[in-house]
C-alpha atoms as a PDB file:
ATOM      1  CA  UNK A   1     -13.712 -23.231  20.996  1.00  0.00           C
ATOM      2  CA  UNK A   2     -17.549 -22.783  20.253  1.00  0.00           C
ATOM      3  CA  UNK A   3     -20.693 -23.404  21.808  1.00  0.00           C
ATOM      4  CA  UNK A   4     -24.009 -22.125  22.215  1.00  0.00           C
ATOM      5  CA  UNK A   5     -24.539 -18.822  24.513  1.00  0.00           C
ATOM      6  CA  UNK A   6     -27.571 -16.662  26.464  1.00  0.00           C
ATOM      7  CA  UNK A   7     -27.304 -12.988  26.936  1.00  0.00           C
ATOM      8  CA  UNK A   8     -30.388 -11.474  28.628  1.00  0.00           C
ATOM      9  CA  UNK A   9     -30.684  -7.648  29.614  1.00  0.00           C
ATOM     10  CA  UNK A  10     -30.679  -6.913  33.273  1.00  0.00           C
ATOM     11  CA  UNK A  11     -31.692  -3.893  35.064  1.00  0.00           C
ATOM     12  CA  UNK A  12     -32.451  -3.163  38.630  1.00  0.00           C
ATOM     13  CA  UNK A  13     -36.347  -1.602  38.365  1.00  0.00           C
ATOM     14  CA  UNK A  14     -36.580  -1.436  42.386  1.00  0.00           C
ATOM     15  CA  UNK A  15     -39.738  -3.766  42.036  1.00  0.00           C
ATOM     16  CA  UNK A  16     -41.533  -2.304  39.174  1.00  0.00           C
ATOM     17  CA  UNK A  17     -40.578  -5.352  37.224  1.00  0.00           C
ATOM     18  CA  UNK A  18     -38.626  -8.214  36.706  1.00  0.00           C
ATOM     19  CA  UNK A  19     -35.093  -7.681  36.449  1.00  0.00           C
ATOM     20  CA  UNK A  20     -33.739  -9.437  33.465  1.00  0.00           C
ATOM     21  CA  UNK A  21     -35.467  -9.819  30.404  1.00  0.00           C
ATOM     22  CA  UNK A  22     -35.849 -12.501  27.964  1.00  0.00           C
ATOM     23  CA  UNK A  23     -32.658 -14.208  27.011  1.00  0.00           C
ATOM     24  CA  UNK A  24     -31.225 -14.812  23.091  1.00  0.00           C
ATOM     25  CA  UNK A  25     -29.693 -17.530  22.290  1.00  0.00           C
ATOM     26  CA  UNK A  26     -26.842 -17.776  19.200  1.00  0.00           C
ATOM     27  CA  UNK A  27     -24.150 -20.413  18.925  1.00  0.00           C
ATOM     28  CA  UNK A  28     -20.623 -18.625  19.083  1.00  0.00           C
ATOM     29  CA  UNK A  29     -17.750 -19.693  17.061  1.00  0.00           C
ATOM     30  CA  UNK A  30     -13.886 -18.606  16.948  1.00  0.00           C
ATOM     31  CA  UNK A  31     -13.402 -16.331  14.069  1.00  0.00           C
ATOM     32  CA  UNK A  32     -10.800 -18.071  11.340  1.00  0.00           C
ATOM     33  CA  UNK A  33      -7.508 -15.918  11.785  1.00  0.00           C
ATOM     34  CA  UNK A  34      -6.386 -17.417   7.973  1.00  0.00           C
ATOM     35  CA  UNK A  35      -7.670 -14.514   5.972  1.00  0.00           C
ATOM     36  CA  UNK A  36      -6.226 -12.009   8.847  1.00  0.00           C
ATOM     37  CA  UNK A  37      -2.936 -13.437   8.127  1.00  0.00           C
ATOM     38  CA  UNK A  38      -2.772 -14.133   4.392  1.00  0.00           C
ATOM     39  CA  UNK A  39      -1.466 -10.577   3.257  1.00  0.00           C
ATOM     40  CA  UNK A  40       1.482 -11.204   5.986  1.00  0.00           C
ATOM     41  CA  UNK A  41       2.013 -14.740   4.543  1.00  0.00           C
ATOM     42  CA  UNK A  42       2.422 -13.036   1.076  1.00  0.00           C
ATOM     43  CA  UNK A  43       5.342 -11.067   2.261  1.00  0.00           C
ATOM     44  CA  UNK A  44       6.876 -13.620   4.003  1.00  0.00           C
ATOM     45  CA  UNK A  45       6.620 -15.858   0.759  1.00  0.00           C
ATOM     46  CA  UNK A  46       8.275 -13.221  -1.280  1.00  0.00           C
ATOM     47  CA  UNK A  47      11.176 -13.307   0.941  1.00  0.00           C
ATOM     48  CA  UNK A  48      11.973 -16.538   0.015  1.00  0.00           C
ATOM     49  CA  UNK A  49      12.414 -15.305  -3.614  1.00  0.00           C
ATOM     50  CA  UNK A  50      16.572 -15.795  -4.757  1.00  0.00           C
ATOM     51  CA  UNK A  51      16.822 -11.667  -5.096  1.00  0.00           C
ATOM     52  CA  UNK A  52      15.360 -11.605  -0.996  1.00  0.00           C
ATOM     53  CA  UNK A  53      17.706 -14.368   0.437  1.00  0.00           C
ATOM     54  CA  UNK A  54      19.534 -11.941   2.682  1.00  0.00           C
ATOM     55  CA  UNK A  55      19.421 -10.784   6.187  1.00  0.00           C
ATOM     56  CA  UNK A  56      18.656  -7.046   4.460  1.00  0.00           C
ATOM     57  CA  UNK A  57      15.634  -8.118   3.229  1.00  0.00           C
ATOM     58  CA  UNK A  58      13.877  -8.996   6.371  1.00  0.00           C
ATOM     59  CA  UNK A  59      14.064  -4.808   7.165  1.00  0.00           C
ATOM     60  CA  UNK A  60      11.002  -4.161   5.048  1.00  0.00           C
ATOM     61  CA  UNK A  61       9.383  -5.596   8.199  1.00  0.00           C
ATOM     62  CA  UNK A  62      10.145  -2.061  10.262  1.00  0.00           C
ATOM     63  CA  UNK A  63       7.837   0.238   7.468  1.00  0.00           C
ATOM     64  CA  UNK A  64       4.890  -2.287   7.417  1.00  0.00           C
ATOM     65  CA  UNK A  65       5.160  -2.691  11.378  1.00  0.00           C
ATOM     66  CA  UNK A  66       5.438   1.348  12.067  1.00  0.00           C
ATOM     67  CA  UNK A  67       2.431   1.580  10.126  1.00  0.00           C
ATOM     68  CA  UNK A  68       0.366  -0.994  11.742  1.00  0.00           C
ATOM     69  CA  UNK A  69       1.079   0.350  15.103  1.00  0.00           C
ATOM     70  CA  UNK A  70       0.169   4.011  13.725  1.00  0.00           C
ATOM     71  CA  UNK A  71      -2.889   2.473  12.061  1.00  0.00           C
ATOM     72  CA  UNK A  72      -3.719   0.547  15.112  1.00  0.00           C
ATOM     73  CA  UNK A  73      -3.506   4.042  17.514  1.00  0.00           C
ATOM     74  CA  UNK A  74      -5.144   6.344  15.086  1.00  0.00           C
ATOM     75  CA  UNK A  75      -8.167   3.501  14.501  1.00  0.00           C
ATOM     76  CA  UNK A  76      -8.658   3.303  18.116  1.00  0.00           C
ATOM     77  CA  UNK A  77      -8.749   7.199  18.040  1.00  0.00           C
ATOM     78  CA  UNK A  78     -11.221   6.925  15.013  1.00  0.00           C
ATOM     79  CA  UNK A  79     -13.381   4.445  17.336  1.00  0.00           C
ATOM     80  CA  UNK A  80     -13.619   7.036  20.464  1.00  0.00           C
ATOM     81  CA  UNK A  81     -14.850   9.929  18.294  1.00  0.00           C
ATOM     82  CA  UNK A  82     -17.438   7.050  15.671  1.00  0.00           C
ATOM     83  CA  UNK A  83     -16.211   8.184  12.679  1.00  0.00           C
ATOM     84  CA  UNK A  84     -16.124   5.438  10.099  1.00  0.00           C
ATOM     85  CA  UNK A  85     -15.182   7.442   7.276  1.00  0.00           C
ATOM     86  CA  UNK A  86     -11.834   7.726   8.981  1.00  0.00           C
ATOM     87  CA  UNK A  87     -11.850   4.201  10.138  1.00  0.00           C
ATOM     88  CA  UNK A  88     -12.376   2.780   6.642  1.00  0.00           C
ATOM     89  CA  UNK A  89      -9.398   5.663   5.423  1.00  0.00           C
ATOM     90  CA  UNK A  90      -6.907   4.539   8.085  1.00  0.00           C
ATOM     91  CA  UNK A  91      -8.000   0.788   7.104  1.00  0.00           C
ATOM     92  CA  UNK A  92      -7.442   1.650   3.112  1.00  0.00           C
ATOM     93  CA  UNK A  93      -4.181   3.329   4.130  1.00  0.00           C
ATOM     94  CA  UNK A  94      -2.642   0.085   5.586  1.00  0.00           C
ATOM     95  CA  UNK A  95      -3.834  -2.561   2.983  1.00  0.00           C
ATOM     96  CA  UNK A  96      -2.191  -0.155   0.752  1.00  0.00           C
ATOM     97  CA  UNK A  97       1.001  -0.223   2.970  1.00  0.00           C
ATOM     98  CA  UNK A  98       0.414  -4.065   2.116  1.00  0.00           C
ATOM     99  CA  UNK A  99       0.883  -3.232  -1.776  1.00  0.00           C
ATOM    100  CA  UNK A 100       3.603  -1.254  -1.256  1.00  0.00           C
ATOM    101  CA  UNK A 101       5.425  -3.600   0.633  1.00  0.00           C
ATOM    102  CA  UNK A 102       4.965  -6.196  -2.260  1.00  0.00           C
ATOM    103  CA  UNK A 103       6.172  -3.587  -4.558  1.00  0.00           C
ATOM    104  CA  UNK A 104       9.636  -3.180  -2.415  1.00  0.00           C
ATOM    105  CA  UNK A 105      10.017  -6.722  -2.445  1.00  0.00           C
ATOM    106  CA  UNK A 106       9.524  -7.606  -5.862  1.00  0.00           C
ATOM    107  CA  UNK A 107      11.722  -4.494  -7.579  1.00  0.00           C
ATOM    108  CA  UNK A 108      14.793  -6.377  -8.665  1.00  0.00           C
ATOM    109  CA  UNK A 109      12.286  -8.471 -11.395  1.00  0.00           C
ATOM    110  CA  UNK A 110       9.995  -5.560 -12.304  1.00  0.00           C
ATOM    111  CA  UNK A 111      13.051  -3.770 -12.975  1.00  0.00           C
ATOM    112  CA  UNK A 112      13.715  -6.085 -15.576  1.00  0.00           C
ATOM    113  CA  UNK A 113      10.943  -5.220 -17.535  1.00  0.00           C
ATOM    114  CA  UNK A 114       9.784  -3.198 -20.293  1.00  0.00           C
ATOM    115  CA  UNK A 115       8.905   0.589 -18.801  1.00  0.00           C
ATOM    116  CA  UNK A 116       5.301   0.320 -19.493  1.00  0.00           C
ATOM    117  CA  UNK A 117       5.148  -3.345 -18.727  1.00  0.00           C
ATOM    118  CA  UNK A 118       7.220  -2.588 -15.686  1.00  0.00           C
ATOM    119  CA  UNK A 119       4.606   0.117 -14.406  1.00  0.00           C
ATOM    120  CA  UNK A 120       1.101  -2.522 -15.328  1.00  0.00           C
ATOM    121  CA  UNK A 121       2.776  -5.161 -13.492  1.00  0.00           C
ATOM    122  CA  UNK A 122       3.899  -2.985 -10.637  1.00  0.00           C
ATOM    123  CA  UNK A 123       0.021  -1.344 -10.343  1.00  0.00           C
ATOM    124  CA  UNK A 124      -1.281  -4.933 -10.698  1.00  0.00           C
ATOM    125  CA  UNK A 125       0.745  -6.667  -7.691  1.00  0.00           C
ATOM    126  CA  UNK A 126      -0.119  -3.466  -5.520  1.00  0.00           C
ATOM    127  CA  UNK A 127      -3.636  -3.590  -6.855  1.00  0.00           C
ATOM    128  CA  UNK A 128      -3.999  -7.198  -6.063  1.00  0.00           C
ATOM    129  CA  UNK A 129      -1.944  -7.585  -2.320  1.00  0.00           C
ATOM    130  CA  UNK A 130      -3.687  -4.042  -1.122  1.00  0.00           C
ATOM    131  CA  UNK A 131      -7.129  -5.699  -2.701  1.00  0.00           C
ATOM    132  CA  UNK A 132      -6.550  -8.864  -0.189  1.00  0.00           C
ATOM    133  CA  UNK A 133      -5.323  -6.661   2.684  1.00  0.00           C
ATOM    134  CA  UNK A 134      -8.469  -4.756   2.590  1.00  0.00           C
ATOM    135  CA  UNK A 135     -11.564  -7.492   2.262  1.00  0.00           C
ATOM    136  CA  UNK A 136      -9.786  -9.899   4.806  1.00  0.00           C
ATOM    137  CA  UNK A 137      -9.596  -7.581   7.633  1.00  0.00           C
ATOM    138  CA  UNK A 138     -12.576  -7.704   9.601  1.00  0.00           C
ATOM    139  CA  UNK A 139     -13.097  -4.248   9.407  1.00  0.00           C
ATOM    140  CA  UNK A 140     -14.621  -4.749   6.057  1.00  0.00           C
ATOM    141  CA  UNK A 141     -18.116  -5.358   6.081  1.00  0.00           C
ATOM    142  CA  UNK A 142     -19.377  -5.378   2.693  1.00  0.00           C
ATOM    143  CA  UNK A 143     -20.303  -1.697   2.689  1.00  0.00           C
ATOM    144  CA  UNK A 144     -18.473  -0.734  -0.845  1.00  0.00           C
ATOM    145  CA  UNK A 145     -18.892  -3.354  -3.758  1.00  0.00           C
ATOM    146  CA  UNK A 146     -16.185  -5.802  -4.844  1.00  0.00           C
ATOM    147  CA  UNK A 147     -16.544  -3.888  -8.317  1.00  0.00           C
ATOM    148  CA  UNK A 148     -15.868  -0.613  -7.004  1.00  0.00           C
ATOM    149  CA  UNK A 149     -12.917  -1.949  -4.937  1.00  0.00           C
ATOM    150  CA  UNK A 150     -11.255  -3.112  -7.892  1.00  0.00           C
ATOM    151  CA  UNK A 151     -11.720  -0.331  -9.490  1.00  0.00           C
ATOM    152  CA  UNK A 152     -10.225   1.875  -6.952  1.00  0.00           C
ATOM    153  CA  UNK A 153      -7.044  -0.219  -5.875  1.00  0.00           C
ATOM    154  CA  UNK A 154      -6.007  -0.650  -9.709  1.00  0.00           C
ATOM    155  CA  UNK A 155      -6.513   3.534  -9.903  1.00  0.00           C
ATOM    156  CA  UNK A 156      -4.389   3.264  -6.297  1.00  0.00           C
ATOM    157  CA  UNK A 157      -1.440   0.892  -8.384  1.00  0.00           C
ATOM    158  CA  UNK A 158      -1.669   2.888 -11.474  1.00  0.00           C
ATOM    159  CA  UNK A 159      -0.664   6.316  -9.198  1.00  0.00           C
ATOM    160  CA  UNK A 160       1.765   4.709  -6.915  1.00  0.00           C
ATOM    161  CA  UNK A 161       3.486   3.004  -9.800  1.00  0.00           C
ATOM    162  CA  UNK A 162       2.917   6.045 -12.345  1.00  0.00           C
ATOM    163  CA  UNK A 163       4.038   8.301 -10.026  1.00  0.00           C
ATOM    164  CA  UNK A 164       7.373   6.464  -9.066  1.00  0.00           C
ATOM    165  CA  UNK A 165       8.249   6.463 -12.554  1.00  0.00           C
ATOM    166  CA  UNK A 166       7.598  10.060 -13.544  1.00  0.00           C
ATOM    167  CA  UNK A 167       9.972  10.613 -10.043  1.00  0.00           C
ATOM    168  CA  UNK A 168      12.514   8.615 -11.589  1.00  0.00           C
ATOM    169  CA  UNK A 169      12.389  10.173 -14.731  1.00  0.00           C
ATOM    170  CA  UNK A 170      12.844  13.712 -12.719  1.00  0.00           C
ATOM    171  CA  UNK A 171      15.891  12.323 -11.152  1.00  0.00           C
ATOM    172  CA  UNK A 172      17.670  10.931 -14.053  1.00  0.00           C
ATOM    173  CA  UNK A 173      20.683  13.048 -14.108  1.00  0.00           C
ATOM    174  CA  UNK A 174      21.407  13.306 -10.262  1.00  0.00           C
ATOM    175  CA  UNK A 175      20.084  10.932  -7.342  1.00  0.00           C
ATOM    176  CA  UNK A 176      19.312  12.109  -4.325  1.00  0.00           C
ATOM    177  CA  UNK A 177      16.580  11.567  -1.396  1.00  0.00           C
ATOM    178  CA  UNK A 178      16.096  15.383  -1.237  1.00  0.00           C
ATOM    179  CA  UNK A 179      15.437  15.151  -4.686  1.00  0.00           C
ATOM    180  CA  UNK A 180      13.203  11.988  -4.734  1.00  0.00           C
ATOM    181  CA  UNK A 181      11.160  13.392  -1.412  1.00  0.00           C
ATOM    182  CA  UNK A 182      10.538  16.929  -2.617  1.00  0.00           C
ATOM    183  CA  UNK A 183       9.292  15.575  -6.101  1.00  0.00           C
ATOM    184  CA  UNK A 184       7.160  12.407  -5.249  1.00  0.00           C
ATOM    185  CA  UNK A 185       4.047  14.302  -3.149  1.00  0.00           C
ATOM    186  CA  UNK A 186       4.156  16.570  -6.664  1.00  0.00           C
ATOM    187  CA  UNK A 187       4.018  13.153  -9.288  1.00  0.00           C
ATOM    188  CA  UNK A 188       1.049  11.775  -6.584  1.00  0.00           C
ATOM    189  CA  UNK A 189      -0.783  14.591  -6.999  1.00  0.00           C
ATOM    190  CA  UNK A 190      -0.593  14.655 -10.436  1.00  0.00           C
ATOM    191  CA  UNK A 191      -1.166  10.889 -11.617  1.00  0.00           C
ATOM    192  CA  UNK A 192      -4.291  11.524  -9.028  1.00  0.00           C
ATOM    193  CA  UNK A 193      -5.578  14.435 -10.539  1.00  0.00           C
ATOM    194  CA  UNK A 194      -5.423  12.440 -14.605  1.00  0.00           C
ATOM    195  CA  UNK A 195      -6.537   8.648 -12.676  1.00  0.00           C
ATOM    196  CA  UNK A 196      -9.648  10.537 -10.665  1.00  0.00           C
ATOM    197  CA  UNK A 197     -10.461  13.299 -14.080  1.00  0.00           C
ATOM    198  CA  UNK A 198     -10.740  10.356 -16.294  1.00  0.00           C
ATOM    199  CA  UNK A 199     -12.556   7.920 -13.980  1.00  0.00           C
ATOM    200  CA  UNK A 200     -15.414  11.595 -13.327  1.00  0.00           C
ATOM    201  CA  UNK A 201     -15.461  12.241 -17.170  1.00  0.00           C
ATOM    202  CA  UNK A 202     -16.672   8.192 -17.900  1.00  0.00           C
ATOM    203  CA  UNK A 203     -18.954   8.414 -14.772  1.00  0.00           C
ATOM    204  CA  UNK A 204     -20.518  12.059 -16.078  1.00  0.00           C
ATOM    205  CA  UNK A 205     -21.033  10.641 -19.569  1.00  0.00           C
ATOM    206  CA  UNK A 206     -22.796   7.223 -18.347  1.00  0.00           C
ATOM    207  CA  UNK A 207     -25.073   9.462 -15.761  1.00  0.00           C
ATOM    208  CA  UNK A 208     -25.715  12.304 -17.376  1.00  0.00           C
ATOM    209  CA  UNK A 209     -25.115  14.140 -14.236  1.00  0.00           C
ATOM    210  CA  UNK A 210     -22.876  16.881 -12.668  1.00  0.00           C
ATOM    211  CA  UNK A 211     -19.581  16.564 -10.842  1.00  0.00           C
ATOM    212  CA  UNK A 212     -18.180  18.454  -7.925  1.00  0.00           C
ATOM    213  CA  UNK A 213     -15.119  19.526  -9.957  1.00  0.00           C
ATOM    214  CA  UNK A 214     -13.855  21.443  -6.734  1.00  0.00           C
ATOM    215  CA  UNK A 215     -14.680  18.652  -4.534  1.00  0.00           C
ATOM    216  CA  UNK A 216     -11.922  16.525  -6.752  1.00  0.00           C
ATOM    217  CA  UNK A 217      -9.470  18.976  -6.583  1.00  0.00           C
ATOM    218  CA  UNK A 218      -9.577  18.820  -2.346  1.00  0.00           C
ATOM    219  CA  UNK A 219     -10.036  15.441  -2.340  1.00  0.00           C
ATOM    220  CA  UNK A 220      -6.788  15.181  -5.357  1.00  0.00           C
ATOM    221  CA  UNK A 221      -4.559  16.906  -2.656  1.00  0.00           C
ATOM    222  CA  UNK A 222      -5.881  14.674   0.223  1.00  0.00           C
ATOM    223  CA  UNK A 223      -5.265  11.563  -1.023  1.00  0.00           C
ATOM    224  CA  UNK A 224      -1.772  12.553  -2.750  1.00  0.00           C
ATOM    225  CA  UNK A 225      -0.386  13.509   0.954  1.00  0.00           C
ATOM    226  CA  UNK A 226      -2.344  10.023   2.181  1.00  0.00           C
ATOM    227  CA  UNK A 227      -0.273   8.345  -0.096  1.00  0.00           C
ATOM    228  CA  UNK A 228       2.917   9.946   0.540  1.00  0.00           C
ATOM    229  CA  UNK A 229       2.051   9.448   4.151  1.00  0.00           C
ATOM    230  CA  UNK A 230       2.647   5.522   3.485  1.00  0.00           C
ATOM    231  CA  UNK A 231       4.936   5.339   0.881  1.00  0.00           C
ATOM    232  CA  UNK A 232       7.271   7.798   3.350  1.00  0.00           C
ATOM    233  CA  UNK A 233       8.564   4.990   5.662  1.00  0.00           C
ATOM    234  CA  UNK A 234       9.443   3.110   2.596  1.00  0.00           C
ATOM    235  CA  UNK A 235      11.393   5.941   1.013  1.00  0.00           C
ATOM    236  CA  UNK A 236      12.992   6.544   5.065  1.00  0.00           C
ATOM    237  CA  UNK A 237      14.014   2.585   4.841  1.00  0.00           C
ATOM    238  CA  UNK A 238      15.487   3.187   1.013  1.00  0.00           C
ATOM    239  CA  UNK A 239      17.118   6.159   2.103  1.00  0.00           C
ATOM    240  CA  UNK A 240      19.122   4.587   5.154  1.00  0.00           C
ATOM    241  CA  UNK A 241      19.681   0.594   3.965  1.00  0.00           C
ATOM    242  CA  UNK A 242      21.720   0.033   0.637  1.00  0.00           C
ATOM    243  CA  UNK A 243      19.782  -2.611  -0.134  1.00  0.00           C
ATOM    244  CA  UNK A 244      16.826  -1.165  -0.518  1.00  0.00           C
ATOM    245  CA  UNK A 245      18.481   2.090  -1.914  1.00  0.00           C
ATOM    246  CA  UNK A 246      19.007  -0.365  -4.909  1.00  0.00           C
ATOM    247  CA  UNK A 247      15.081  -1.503  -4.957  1.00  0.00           C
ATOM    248  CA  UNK A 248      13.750   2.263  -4.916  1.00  0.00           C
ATOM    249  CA  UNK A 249      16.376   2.818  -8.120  1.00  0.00           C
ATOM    250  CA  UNK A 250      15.130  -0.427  -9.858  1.00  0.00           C
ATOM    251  CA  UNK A 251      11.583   1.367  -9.024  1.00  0.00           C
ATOM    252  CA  UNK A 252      12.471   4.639 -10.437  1.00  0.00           C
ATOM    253  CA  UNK A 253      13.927   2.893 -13.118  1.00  0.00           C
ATOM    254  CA  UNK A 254      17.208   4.169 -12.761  1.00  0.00           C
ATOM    255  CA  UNK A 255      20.734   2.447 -12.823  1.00  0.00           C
ATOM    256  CA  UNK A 256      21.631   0.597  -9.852  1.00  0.00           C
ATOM    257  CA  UNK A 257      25.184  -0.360  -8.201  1.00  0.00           C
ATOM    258  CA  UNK A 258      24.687  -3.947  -9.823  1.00  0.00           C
ATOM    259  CA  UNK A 259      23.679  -2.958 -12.961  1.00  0.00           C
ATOM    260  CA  UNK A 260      26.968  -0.776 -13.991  1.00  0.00           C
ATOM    261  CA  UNK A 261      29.370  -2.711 -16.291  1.00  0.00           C
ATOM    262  CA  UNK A 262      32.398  -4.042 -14.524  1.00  0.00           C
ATOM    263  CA  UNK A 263      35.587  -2.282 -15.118  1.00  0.00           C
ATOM    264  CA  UNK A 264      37.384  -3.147 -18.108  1.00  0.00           C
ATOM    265  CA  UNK A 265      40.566  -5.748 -17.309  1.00  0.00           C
ATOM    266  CA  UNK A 266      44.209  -4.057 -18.179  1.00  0.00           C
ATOM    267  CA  UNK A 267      44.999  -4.910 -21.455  1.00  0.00           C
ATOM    268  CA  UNK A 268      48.513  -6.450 -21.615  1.00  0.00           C
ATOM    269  CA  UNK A 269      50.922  -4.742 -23.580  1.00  0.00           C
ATOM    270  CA  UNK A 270      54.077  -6.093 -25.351  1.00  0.00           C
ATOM    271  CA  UNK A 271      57.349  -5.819 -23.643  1.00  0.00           C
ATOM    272  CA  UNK A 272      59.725  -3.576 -25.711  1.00  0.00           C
ATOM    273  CA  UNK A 273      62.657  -5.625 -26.830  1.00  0.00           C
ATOM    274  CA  UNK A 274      66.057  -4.470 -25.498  1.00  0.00           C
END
């Protein structure tokens, strides 16, 4: 559907004037719905992967959905009181719930890995899903550079992926979601405070300038309870499905149900002769 359309100003001046005022023409076109939907095609194509081909999988749907419907209530919220900073922080929020969701889904392989090559690949699919989320929603309109976007969502995968693993490493000896839950907002905060010091000490040497140390430090604390805002309904999901009890272990890098070695088979033993 497209075509070409008029919209004039009216008002009622009570004969001081004429009542509608010159009209402007534009041609109107359906906005393309494809990049809308790509970041919900990319989950759906990663449940088609051998380790998703189960009814379980198809749960990772109830996070990403809670969130949207959140996002959706607090953005119209956001709209009533014209606040874009919050707009743009509820619309970061959900691309990120994007990542994470890729992160879920793709556990069982990264778990496979190499720690550290584990982690880069982990921060480099949520960098990279939460990076598509965010430019192909309408909301974005070019306001931040592509540079700077890049820059932040790869910090973003680095701390989300940084952070699981120092959790995991907290919770080697004994597993628990008490454990995981009171630790995580902690590792968030810290991988924040080292990803945000080191990207202000390169940006304080190359300008010369100052830096709002204390400014960080709030803004450190924000975003850490942000993030464990979105990665919570993933950890509820983990916490009440076994199946995806297993993917947060193979994210925290610790040993899974499939991953202990099967018991050893009775050794047969000579009858005694009589």
């Amino acid at each position: 559907m497209a075509g070409e359309l008029q919209v004039a100003a009216y008002a009622d001046l009570g004969g001081l004037g004429t009542k509608q005022g010159p009209p402007s023409t534009f041609v109107w076109t359906v906005p393309n719905l494809l990049p809308v939907l790509l970041p919900w095609l990319v989950v759906l194509a990663l449940l088609a992967l051998p380790s998703n081909r189960t009814a379980r999988a198809w749960w990772i749907w109830l996070p990403l959905a809670a969130l949207a419907l959140l996002g959706g209530g607090l953005g119209a919220a956001a709209d009533g009181l014209d606040n874009e900073t919050i707009g743009y922080s509820l619309h970061a929020a959900f691309a990120a719930a994007f990542g994470l969701t890729v992160v879920w889904l793709l556990g069982a392989p990264l778990a496979r890995c190499w720690r550290a090559l584990g982690i880069v690949l982990t921060a480099l699919s949520f960098a990279a899903v939460s990076l598509l989320a965010f430019i192909a929603n309408p909301l974005w309109e070019r306001v931040l550079e592509l540079s700077f976007l890049v820059i932040f969502w790869l910090l973003s995968g680095m701390v989300f992926a940084g952070a699981l693993s120092l959790t995991g490493w907290m919770c080697r000896r004994r597993f628990s979601a008490v454990r995981v839950l009171l630790r995580l907002p902690f590792c968030l905060w810290g991988m924040w405070l080292v990803a945000g010091s080191l990207l202000a000490g390169v940006v304080t040497l190359v300008s010369g300038g100052g830096f709002d140390w204390r400014g960080f430090a709030v803004g450190s604390v924000v975003l850490a309870l942000v993030s464990f805002g979105v990665i919570l309904p993933f950890l509820i999901l983990s916490f009440a499905c076994p199946f995806y009890r297993e993917r947060l272990k193979d994210l925290l890098r610790l040993p899974t149900t499939d991953a202990s070695p099967p018991p050893a088979s009775p050794v047969a033993t000579p009858e005694s002769p009589h």
